[in-house]
N, C-alpha and C. Protein backbone atom coordinates (compact mmCIF):
# COMPACT_ATOMS: atom_id res chain seq x y z
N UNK A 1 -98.41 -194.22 -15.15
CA UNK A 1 -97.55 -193.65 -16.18
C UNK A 1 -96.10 -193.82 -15.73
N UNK A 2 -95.03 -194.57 -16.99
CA UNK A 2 -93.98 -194.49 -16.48
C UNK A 2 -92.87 -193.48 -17.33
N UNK A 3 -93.62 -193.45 -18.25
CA UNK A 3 -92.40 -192.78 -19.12
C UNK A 3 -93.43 -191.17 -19.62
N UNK A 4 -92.74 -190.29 -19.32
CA UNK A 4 -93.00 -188.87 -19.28
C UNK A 4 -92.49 -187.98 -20.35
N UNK A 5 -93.09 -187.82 -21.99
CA UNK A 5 -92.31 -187.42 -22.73
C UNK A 5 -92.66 -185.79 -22.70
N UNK A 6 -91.58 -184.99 -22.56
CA UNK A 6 -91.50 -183.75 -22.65
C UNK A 6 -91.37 -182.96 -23.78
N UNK A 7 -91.98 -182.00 -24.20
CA UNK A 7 -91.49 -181.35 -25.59
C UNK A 7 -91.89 -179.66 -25.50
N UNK A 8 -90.68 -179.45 -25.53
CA UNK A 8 -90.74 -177.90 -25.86
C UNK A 8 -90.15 -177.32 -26.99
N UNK A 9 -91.31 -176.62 -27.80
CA UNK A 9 -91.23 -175.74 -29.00
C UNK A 9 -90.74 -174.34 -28.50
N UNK A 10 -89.76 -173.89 -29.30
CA UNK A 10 -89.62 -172.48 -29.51
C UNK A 10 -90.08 -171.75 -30.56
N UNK A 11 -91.20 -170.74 -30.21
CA UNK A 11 -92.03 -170.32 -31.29
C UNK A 11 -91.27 -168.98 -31.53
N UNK A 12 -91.76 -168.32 -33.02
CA UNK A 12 -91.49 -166.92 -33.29
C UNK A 12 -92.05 -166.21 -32.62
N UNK A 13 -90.96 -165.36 -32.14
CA UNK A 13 -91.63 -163.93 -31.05
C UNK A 13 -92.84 -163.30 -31.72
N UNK A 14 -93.67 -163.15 -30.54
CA UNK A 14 -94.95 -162.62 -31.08
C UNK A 14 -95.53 -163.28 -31.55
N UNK A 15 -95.41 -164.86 -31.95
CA UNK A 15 -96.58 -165.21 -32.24
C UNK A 15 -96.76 -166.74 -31.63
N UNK A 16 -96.89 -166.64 -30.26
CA UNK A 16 -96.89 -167.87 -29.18
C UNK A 16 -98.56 -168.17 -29.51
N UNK A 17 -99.12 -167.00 -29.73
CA UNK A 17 -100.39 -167.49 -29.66
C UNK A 17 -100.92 -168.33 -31.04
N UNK A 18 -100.50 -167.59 -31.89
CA UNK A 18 -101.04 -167.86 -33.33
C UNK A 18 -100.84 -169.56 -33.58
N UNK A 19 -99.45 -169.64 -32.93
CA UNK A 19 -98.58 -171.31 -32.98
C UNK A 19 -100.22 -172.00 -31.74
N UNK A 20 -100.83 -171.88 -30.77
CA UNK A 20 -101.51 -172.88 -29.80
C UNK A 20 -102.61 -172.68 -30.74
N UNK A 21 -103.31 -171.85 -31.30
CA UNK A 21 -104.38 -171.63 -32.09
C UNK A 21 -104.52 -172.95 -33.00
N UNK A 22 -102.82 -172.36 -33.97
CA UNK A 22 -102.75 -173.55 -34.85
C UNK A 22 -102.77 -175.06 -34.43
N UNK A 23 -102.34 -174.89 -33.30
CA UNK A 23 -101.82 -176.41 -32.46
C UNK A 23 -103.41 -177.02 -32.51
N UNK A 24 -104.01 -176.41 -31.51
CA UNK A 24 -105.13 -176.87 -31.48
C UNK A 24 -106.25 -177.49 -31.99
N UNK A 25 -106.48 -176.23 -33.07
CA UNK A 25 -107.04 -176.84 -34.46
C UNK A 25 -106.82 -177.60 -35.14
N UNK A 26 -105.54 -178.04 -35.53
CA UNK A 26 -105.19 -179.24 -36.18
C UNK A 26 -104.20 -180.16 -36.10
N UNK A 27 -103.35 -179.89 -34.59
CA UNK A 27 -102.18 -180.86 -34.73
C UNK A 27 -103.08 -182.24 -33.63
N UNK A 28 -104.02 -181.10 -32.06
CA UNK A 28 -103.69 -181.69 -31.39
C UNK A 28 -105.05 -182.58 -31.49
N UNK A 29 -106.03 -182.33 -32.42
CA UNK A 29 -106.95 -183.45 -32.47
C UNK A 29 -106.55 -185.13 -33.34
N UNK A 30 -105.38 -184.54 -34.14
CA UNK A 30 -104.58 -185.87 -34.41
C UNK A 30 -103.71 -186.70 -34.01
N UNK A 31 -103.33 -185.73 -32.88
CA UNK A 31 -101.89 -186.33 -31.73
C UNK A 31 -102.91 -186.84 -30.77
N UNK A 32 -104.33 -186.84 -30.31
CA UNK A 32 -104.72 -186.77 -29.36
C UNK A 32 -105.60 -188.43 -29.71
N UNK A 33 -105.95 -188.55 -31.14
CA UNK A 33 -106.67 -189.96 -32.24
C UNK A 33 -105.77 -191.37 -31.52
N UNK A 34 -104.18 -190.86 -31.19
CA UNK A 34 -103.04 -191.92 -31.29
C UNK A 34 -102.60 -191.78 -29.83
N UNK A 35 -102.86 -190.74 -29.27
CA UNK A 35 -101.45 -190.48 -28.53
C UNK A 35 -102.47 -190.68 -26.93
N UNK A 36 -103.85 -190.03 -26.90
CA UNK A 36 -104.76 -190.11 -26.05
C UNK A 36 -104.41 -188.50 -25.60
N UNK A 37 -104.82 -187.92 -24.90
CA UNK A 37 -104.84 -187.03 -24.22
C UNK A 37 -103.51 -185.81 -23.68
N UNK A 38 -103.00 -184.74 -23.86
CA UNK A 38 -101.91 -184.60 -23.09
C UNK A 38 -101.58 -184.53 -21.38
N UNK A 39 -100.76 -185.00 -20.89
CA UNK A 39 -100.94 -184.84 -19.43
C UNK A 39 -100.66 -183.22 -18.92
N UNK A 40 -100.31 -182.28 -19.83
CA UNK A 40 -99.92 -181.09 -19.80
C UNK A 40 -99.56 -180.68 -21.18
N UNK A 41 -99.89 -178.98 -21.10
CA UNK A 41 -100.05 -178.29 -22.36
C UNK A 41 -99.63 -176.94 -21.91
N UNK A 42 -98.40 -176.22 -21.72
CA UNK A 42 -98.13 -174.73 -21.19
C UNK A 42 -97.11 -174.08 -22.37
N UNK A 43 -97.22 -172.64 -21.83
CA UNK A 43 -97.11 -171.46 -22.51
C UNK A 43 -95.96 -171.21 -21.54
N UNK A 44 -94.53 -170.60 -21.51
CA UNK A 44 -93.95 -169.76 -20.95
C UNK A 44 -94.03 -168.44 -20.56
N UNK A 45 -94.14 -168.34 -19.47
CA UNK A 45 -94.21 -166.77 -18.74
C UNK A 45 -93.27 -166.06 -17.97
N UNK A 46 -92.02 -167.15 -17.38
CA UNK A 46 -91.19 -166.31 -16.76
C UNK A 46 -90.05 -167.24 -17.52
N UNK A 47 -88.62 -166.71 -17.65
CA UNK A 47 -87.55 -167.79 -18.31
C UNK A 47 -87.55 -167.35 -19.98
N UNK A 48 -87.25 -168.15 -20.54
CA UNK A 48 -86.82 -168.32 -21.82
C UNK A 48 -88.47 -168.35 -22.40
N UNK A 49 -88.93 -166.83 -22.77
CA UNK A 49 -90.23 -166.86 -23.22
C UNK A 49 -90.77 -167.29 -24.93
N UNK A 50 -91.64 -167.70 -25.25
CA UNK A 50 -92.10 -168.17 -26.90
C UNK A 50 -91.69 -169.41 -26.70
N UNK A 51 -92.17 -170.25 -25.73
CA UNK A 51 -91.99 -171.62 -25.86
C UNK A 51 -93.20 -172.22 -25.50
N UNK A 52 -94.00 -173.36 -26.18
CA UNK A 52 -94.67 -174.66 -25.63
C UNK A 52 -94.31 -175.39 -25.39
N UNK A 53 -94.78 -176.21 -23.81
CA UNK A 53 -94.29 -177.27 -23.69
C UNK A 53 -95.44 -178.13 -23.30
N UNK A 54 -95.38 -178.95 -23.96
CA UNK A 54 -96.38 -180.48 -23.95
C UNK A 54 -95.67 -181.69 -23.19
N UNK A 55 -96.49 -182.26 -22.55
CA UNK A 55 -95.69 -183.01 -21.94
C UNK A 55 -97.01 -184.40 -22.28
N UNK A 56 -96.62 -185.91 -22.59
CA UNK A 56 -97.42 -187.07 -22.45
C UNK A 56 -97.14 -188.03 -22.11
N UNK A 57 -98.08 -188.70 -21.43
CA UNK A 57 -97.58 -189.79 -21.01
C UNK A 57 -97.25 -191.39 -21.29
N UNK A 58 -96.80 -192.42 -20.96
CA UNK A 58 -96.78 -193.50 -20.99
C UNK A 58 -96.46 -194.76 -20.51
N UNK A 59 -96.79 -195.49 -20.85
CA UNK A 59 -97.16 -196.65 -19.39
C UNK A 59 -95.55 -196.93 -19.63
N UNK A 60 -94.65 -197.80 -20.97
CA UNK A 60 -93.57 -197.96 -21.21
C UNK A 60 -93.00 -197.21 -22.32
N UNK A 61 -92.08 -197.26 -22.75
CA UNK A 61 -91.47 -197.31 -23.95
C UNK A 61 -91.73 -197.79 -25.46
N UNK A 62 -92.54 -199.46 -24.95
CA UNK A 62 -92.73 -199.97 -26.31
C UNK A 62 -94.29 -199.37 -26.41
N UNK A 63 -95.10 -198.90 -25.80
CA UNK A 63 -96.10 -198.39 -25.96
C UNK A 63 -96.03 -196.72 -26.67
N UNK A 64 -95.31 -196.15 -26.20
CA UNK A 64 -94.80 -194.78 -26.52
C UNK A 64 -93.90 -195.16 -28.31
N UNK A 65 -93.44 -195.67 -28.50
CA UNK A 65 -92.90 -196.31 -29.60
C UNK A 65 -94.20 -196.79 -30.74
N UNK A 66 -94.93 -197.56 -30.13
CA UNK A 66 -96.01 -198.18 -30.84
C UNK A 66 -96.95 -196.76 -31.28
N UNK A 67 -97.07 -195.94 -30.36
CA UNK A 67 -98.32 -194.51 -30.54
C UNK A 67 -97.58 -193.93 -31.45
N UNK A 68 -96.36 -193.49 -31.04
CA UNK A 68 -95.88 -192.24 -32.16
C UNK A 68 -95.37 -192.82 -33.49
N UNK A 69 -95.42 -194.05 -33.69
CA UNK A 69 -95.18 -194.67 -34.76
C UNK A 69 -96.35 -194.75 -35.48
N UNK A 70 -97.66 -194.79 -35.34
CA UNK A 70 -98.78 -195.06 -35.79
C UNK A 70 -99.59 -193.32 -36.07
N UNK A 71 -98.71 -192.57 -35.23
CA UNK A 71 -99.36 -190.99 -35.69
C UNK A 71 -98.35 -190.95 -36.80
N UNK A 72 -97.33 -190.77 -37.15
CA UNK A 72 -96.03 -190.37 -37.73
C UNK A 72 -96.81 -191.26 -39.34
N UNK A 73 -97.58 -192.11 -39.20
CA UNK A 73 -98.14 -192.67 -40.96
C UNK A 73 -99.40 -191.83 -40.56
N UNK A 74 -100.14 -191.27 -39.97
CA UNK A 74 -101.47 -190.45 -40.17
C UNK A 74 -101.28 -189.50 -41.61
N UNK A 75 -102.15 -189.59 -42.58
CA UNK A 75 -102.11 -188.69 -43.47
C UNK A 75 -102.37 -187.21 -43.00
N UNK A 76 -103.20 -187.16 -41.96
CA UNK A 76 -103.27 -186.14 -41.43
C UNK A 76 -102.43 -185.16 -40.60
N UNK A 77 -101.60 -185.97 -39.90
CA UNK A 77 -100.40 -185.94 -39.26
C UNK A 77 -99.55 -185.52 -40.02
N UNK A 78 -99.43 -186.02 -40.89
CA UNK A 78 -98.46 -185.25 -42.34
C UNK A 78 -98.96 -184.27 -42.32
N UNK A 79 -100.02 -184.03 -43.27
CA UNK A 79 -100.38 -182.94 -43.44
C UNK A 79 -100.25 -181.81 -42.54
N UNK A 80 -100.73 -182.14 -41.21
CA UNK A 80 -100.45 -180.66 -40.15
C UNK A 80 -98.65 -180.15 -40.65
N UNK A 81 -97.98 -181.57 -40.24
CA UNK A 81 -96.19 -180.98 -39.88
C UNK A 81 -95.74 -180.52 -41.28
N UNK A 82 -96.60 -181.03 -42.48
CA UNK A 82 -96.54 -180.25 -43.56
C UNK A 82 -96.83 -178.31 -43.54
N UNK A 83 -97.90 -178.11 -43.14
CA UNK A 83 -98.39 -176.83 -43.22
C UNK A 83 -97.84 -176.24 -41.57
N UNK A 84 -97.45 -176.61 -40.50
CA UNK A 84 -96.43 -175.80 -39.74
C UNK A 84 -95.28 -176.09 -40.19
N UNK A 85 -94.46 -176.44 -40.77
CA UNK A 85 -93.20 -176.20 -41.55
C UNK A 85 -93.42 -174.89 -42.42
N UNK A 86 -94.72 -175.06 -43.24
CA UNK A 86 -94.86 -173.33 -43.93
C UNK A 86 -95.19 -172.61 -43.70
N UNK A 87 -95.84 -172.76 -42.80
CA UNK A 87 -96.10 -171.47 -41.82
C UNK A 87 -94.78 -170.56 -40.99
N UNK A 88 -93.51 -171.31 -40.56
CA UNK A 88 -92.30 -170.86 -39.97
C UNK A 88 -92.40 -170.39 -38.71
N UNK A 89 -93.20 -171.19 -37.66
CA UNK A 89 -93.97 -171.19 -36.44
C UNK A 89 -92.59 -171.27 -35.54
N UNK A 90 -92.12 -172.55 -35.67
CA UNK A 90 -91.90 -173.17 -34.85
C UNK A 90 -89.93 -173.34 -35.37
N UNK A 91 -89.02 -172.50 -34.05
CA UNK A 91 -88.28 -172.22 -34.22
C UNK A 91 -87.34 -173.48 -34.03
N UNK A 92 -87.11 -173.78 -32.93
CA UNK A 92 -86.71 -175.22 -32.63
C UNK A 92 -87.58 -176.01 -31.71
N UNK A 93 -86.80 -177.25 -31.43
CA UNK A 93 -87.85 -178.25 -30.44
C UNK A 93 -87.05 -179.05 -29.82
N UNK A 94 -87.35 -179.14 -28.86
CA UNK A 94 -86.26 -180.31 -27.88
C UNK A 94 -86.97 -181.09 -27.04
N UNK A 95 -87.29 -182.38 -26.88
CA UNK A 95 -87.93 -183.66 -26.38
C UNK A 95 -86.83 -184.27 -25.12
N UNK A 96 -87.15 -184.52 -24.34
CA UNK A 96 -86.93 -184.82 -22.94
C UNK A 96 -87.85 -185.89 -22.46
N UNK A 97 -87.32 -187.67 -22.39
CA UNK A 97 -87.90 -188.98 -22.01
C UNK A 97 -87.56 -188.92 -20.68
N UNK A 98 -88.73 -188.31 -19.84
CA UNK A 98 -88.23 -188.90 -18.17
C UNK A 98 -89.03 -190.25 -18.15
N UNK A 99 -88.23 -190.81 -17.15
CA UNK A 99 -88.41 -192.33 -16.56
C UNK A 99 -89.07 -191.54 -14.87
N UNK A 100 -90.11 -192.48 -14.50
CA UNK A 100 -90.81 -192.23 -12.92
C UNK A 100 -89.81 -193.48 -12.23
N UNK A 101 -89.96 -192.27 -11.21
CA UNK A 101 -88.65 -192.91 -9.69
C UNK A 101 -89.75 -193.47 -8.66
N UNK A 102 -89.32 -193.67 -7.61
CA UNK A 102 -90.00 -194.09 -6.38
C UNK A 102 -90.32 -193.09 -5.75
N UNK A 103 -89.93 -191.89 -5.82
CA UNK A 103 -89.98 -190.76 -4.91
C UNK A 103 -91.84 -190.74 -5.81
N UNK A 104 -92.51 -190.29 -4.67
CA UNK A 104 -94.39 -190.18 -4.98
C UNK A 104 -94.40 -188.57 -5.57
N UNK A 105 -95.46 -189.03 -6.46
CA UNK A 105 -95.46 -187.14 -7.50
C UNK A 105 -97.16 -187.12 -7.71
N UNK A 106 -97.54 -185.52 -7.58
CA UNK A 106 -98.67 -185.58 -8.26
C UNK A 106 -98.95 -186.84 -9.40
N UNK A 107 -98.57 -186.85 -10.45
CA UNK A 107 -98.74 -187.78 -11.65
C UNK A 107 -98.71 -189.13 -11.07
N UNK A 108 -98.22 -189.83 -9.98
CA UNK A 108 -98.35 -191.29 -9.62
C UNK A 108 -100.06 -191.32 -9.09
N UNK A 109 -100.58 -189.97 -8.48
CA UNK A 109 -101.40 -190.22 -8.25
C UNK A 109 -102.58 -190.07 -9.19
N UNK A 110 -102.91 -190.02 -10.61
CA UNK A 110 -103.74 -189.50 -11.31
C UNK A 110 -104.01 -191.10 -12.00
């Protein structure tokens, strides 16, 4: 894995859970059709609390480009970011592309 995409949601207080429930059930079996697997899936507990952060991986760029381009036409995929938009889950979101260094990490070894 070279490219490490990060994403953290800020959910409505009090309802961190209701947002992974929803996640689960229907975002992440369609992110998961395109995207393969997440390399991480957490909840905040100490810091800036009501946040998920997902993190996935990828070999490059044009591969990471090619996946989320091919979920982003899923009818289904619509549909979820359709019905969490009305739901009012999900407060903001901020995405973070790390690039892997030479320095050795858990993740070089998996």
């Amino acid at each position: 894995m070279k490219i490490l995409d990060l994403r953290t949601y800020t959910i409505q207080a009090g309802r961190i859970g209701e947002y992974v429930q929803f996640y689960k059930g229907e975002g992440l079996p369609v992110q998961s059709r395109h995207l393969g697997e997440p390399v991480g899936y957490f909840v905040t507990e100490v810091g800036t609390l009501n946040q998920a952060v997902h993190m996935w991986g990828y070999a490059s760029m044009a591969e990471r480009e090619e996946k989320r381009g091919n979920l982003e036409k899923d009818p289904d995929w619509i549909a979820y970011r359709k019905k969490s938009t009305s739901l009012g889950l999900i407060v903001s979101q901020e995405n973070k592309l790390l690039k892997a260094t030479a320095v050795p990490t858990f993740l070089n070894n998996q």
